[in-house]
PDB file of N, CA and C in Angstrom:
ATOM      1  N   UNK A   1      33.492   0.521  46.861  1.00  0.00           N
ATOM      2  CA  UNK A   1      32.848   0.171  45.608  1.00  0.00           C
ATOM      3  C   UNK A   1      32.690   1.445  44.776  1.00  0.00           C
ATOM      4  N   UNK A   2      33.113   1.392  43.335  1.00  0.00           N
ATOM      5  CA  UNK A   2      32.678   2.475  42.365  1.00  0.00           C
ATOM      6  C   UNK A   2      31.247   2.873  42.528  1.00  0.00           C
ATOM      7  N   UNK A   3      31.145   3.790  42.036  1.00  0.00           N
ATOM      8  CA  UNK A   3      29.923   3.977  41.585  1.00  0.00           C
ATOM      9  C   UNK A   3      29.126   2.954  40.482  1.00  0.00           C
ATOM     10  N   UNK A   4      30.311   3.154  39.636  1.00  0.00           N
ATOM     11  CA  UNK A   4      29.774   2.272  38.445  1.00  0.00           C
ATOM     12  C   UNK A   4      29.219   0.317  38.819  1.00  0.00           C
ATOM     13  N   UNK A   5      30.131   0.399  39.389  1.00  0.00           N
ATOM     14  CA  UNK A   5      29.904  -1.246  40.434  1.00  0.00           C
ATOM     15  C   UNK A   5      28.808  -1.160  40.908  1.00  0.00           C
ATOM     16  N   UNK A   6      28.229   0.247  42.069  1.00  0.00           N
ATOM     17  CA  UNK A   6      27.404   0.018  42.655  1.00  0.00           C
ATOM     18  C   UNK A   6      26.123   0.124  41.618  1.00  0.00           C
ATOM     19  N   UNK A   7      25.875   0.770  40.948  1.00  0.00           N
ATOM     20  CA  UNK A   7      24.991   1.001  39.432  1.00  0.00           C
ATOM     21  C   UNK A   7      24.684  -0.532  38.895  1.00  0.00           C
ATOM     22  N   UNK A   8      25.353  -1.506  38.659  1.00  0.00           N
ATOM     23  CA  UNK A   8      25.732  -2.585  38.504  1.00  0.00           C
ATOM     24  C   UNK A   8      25.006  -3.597  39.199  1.00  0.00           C
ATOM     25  N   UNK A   9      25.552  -3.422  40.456  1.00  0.00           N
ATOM     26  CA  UNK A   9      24.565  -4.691  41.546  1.00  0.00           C
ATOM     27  C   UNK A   9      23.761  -4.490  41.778  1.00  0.00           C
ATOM     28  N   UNK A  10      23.120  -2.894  41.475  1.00  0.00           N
ATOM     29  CA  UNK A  10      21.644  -2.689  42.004  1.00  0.00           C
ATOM     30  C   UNK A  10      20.458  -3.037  40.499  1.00  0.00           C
ATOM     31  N   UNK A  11      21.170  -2.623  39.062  1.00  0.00           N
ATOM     32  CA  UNK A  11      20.692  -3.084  37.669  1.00  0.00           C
ATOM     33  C   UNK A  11      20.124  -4.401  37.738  1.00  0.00           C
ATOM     34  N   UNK A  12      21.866  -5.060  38.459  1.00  0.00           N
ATOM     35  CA  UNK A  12      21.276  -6.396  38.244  1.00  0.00           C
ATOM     36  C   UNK A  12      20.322  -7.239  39.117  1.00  0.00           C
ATOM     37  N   UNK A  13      20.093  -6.783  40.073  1.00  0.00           N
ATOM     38  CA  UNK A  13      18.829  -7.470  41.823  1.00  0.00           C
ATOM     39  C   UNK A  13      17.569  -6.582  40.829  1.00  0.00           C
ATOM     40  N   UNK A  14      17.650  -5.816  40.239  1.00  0.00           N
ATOM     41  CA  UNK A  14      16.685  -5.436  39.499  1.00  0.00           C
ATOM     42  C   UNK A  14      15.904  -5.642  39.100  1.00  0.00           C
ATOM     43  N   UNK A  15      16.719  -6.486  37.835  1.00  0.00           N
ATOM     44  CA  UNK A  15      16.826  -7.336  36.810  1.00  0.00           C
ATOM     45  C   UNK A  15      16.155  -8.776  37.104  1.00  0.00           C
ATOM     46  N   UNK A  16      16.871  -9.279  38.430  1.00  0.00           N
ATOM     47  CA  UNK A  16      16.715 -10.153  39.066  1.00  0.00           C
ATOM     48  C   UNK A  16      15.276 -10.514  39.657  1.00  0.00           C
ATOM     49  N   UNK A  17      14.751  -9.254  40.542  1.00  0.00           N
ATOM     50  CA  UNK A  17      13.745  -9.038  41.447  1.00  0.00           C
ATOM     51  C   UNK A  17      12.333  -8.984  40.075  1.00  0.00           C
ATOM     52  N   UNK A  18      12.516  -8.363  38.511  1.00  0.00           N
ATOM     53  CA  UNK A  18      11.625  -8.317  38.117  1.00  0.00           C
ATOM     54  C   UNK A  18      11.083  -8.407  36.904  1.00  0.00           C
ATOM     55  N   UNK A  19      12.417  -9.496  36.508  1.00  0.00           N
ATOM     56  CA  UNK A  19      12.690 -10.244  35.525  1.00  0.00           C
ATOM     57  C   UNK A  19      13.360  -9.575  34.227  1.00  0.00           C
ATOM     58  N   UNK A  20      13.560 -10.029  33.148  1.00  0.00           N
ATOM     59  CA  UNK A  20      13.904  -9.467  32.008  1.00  0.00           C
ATOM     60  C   UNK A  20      13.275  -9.229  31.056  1.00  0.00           C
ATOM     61  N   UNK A  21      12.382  -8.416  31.034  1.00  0.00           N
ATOM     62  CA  UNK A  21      11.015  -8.446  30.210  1.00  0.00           C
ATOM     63  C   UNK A  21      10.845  -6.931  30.245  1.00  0.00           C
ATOM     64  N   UNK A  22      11.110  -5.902  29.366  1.00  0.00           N
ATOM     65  CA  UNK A  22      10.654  -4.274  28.736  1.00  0.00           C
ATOM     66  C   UNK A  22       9.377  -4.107  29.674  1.00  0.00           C
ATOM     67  N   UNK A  23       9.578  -3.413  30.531  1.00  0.00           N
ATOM     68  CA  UNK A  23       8.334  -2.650  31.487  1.00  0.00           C
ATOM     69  C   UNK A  23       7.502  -1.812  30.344  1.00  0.00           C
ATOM     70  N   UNK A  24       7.824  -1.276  29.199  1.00  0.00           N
ATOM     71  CA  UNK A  24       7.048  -0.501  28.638  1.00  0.00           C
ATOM     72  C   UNK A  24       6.373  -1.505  27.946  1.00  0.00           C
ATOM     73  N   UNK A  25       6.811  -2.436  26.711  1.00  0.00           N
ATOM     74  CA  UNK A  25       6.398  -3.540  25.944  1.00  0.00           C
ATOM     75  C   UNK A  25       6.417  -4.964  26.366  1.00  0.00           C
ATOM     76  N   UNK A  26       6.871  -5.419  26.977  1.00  0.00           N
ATOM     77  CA  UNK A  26       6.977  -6.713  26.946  1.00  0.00           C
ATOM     78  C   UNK A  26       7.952  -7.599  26.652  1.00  0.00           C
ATOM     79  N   UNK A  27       8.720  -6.640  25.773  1.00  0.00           N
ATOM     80  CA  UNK A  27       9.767  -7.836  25.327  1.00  0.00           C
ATOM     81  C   UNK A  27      10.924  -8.416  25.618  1.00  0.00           C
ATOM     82  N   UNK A  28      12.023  -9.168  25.349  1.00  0.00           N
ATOM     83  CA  UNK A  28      12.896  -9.432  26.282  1.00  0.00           C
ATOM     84  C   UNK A  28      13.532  -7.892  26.344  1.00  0.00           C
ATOM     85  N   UNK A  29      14.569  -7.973  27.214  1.00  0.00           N
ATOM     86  CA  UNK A  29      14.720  -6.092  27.690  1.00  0.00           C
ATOM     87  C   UNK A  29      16.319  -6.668  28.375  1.00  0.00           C
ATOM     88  N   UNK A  30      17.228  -5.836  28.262  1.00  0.00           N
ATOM     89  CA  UNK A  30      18.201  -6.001  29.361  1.00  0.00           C
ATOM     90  C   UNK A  30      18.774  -4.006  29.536  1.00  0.00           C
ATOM     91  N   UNK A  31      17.812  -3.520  29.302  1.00  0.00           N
ATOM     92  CA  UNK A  31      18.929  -1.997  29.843  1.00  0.00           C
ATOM     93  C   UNK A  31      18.060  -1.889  31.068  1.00  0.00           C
ATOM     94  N   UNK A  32      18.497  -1.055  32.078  1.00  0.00           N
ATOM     95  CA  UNK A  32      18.255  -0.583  33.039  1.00  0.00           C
ATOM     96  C   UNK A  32      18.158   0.999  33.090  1.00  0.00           C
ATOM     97  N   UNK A  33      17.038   1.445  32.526  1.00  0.00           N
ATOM     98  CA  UNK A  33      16.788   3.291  32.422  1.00  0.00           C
ATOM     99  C   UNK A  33      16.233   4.076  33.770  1.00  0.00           C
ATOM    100  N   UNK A  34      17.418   5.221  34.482  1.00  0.00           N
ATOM    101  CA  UNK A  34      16.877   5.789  35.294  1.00  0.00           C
ATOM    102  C   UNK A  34      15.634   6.568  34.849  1.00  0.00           C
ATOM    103  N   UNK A  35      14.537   6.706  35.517  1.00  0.00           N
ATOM    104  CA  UNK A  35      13.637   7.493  35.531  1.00  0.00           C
ATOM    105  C   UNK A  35      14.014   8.822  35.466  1.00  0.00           C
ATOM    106  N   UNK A  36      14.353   9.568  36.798  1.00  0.00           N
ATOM    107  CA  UNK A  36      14.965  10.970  36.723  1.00  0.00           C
ATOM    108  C   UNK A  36      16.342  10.267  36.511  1.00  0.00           C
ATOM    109  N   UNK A  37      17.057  10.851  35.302  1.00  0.00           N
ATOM    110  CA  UNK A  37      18.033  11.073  34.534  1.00  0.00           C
ATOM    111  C   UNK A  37      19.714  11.418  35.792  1.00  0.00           C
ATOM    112  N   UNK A  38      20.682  10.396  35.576  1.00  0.00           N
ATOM    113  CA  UNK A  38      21.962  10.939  36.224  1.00  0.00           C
ATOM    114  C   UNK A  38      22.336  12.304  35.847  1.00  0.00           C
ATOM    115  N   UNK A  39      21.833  12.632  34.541  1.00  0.00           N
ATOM    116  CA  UNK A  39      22.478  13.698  34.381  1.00  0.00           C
ATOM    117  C   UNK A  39      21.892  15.219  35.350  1.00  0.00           C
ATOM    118  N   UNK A  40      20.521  14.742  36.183  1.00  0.00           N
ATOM    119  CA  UNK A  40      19.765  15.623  36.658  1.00  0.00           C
ATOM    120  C   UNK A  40      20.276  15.623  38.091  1.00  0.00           C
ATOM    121  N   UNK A  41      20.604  14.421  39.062  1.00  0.00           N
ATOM    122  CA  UNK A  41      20.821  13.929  39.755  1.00  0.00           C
ATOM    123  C   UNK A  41      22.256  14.244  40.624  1.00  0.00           C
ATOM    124  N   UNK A  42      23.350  13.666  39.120  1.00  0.00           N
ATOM    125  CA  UNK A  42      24.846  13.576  40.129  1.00  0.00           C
ATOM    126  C   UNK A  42      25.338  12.251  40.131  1.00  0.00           C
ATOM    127  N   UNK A  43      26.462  11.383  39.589  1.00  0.00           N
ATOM    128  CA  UNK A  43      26.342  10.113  39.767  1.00  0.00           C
ATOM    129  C   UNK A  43      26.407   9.583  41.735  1.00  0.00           C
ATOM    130  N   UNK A  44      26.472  10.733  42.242  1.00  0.00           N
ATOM    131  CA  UNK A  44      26.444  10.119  43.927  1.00  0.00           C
ATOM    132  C   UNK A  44      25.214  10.527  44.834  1.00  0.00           C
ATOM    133  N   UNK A  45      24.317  10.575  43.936  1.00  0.00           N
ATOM    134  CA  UNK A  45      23.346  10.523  44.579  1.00  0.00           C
ATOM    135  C   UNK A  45      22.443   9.746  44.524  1.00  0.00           C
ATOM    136  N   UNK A  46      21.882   9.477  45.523  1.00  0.00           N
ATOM    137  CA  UNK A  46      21.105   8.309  46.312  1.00  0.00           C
ATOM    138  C   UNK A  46      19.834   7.689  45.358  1.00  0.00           C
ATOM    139  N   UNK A  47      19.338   8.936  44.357  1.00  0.00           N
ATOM    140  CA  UNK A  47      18.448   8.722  43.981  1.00  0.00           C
ATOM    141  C   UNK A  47      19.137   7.010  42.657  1.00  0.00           C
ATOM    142  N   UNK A  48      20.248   7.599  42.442  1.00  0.00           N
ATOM    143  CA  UNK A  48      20.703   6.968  41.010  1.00  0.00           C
ATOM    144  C   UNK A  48      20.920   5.358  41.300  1.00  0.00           C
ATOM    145  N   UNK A  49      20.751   5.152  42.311  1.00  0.00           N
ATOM    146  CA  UNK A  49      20.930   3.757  43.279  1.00  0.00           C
ATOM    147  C   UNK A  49      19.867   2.882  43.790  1.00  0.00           C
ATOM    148  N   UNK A  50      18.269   4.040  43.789  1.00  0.00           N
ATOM    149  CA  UNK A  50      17.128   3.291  44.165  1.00  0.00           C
ATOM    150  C   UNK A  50      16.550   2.657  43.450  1.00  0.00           C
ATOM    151  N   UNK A  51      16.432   0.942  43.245  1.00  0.00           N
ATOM    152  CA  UNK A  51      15.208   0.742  42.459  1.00  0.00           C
ATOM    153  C   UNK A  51      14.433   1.005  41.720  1.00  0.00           C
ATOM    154  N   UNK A  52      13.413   1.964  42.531  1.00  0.00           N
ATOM    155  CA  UNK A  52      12.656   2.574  42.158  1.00  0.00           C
ATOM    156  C   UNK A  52      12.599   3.567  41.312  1.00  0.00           C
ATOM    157  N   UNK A  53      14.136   4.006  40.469  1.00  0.00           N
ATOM    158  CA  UNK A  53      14.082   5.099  39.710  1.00  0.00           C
ATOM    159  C   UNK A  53      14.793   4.418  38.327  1.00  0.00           C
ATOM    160  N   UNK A  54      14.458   2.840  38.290  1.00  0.00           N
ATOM    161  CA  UNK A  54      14.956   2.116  37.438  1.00  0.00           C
ATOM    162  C   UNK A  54      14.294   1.707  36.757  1.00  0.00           C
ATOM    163  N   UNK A  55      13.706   1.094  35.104  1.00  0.00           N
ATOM    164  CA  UNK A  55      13.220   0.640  34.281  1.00  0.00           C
ATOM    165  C   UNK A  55      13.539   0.288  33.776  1.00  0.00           C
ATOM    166  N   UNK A  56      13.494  -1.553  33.694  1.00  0.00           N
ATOM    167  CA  UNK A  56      13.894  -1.982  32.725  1.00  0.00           C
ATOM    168  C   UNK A  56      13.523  -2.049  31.280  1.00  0.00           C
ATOM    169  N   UNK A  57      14.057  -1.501  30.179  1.00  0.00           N
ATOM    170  CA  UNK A  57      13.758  -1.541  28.816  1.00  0.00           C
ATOM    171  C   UNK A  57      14.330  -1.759  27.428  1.00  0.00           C
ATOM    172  N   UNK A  58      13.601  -2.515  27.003  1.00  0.00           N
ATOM    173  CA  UNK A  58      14.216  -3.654  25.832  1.00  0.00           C
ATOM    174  C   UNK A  58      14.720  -2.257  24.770  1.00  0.00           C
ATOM    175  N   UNK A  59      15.797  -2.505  23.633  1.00  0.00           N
ATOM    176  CA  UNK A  59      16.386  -1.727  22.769  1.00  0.00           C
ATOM    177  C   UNK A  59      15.560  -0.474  22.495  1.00  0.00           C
ATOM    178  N   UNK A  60      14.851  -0.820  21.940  1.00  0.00           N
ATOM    179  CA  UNK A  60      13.897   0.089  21.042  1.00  0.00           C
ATOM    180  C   UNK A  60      12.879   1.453  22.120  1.00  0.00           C
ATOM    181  N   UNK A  61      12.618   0.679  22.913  1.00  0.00           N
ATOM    182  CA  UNK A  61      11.936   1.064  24.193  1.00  0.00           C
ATOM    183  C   UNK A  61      12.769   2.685  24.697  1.00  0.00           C
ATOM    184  N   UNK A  62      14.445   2.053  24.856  1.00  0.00           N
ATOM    185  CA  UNK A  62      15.570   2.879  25.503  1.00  0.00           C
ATOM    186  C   UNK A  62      15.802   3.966  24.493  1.00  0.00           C
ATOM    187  N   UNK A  63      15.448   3.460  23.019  1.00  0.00           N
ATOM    188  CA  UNK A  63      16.051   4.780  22.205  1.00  0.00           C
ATOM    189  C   UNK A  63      14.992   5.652  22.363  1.00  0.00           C
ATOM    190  N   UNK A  64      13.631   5.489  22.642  1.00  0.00           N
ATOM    191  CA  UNK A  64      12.742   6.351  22.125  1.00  0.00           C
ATOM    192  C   UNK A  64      12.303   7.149  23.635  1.00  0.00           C
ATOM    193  N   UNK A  65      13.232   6.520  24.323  1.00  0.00           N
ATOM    194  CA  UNK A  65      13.363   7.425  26.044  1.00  0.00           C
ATOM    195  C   UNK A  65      14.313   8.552  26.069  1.00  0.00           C
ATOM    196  N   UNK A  66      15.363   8.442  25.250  1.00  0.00           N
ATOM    197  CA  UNK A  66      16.321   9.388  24.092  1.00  0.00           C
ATOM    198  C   UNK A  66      16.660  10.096  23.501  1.00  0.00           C
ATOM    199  N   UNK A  67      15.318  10.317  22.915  1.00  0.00           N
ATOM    200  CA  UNK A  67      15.051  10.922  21.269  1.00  0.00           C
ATOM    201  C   UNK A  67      16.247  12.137  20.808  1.00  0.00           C
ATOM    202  N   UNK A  68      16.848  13.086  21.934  1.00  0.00           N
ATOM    203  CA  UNK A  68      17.645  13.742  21.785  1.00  0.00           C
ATOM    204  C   UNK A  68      19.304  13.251  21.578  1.00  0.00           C
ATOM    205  N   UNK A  69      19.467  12.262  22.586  1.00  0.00           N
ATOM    206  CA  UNK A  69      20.569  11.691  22.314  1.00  0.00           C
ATOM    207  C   UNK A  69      21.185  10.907  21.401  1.00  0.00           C
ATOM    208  N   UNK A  70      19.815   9.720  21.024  1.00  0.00           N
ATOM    209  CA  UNK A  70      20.629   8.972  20.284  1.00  0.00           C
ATOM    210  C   UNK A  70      19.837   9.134  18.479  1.00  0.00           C
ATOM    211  N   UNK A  71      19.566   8.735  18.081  1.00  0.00           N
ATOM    212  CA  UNK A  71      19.213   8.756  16.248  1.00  0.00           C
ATOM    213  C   UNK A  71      18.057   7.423  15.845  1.00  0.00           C
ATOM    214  N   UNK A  72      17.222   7.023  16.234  1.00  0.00           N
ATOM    215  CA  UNK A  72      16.638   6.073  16.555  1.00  0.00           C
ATOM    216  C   UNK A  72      16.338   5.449  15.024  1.00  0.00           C
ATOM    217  N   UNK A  73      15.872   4.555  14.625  1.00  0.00           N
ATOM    218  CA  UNK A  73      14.533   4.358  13.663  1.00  0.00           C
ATOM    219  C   UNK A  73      13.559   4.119  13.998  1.00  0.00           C
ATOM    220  N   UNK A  74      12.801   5.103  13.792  1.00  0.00           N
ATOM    221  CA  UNK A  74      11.215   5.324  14.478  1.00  0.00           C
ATOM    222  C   UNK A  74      10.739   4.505  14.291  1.00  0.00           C
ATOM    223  N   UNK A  75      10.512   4.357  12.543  1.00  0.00           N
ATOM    224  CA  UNK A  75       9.563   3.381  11.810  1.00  0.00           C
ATOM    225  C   UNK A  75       9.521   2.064  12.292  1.00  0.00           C
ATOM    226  N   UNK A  76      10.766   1.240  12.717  1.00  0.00           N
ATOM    227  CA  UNK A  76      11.266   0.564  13.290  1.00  0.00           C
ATOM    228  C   UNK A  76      10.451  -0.299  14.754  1.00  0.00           C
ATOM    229  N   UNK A  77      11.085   0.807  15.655  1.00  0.00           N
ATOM    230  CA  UNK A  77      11.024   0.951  16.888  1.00  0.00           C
ATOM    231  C   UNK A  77       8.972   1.037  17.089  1.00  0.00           C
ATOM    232  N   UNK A  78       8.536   1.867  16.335  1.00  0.00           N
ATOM    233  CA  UNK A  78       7.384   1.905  16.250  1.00  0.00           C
ATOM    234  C   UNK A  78       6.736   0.394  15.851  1.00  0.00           C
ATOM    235  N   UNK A  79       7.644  -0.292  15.269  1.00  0.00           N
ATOM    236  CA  UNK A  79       6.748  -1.815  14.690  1.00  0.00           C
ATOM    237  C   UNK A  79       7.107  -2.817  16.189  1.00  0.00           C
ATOM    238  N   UNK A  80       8.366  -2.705  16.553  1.00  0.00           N
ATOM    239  CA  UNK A  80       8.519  -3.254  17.444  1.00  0.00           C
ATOM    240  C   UNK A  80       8.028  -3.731  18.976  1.00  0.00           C
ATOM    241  N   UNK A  81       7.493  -2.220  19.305  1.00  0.00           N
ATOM    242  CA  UNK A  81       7.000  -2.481  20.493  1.00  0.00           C
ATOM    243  C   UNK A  81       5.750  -3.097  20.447  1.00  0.00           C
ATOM    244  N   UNK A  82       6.060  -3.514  21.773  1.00  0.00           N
ATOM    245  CA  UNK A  82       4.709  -4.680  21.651  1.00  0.00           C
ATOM    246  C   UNK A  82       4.362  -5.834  21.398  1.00  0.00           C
ATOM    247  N   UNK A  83       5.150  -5.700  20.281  1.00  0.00           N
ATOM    248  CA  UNK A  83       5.345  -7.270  19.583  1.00  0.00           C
ATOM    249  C   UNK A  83       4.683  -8.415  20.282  1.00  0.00           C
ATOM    250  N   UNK A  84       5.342  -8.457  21.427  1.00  0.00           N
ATOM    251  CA  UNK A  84       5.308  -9.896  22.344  1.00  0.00           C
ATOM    252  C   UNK A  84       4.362  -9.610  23.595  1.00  0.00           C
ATOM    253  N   UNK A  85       3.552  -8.636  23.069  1.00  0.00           N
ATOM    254  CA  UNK A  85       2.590  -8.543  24.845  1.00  0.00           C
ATOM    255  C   UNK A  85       1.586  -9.481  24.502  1.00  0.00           C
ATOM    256  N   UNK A  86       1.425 -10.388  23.227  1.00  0.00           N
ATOM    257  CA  UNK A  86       0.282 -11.428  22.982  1.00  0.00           C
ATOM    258  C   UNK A  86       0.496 -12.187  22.951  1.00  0.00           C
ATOM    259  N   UNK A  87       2.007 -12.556  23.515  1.00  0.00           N
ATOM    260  CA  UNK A  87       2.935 -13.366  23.740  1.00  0.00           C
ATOM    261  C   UNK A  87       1.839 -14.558  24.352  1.00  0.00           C
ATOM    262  N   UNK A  88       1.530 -16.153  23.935  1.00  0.00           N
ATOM    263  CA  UNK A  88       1.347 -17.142  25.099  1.00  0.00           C
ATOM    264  C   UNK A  88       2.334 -16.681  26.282  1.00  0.00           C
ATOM    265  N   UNK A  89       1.859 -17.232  27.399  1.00  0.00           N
ATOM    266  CA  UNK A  89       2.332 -17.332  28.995  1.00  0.00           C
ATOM    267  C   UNK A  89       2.465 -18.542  29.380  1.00  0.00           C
TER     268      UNK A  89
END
């Protein structure tokens, strides 16, 4: 199995195990953000594979985990979160 495969089946039991819902906000969410960073790591290491170094987080959530990489809209992203944590259940 690739790496990338294995990255994959573990995203998705993830995903699976703890639903699709932004760990930071609430909202629907489908990225899967390592905690400590692959780029810190190595893509073959063990850490990049555990669970536990995974977070799931909805768009806005992922850019502002980022800030260096990608170009966000703050203003945006700032209205967004949250949105749905008053969500009925």
């Amino acid at each position: 199995m690739t790496p990338f495969a294995r990255y994959l089946a573990v995203a998705k039991a993830v995903r699976r195990e703890r639903g699709e819902f932004c760990e930071a906000c609430g909202v629907s969410a489908r990225h899967c953000h390592h905690i400590v960073p692959v780029s810190e790591t190595g893509i073959h290491a063990a850490l990049v594979y555990e669970p536990a170094n995974l977070m799931i987080l909805c768009d806005e959530c992922h850019l502002l985990m980022h800030p260096l990489i990608r170009n966000p809209d703050w203003a945006k992203a700032g209205r967004a979160r949250g949105r749905t944590l008053n969500r009925p259940r």
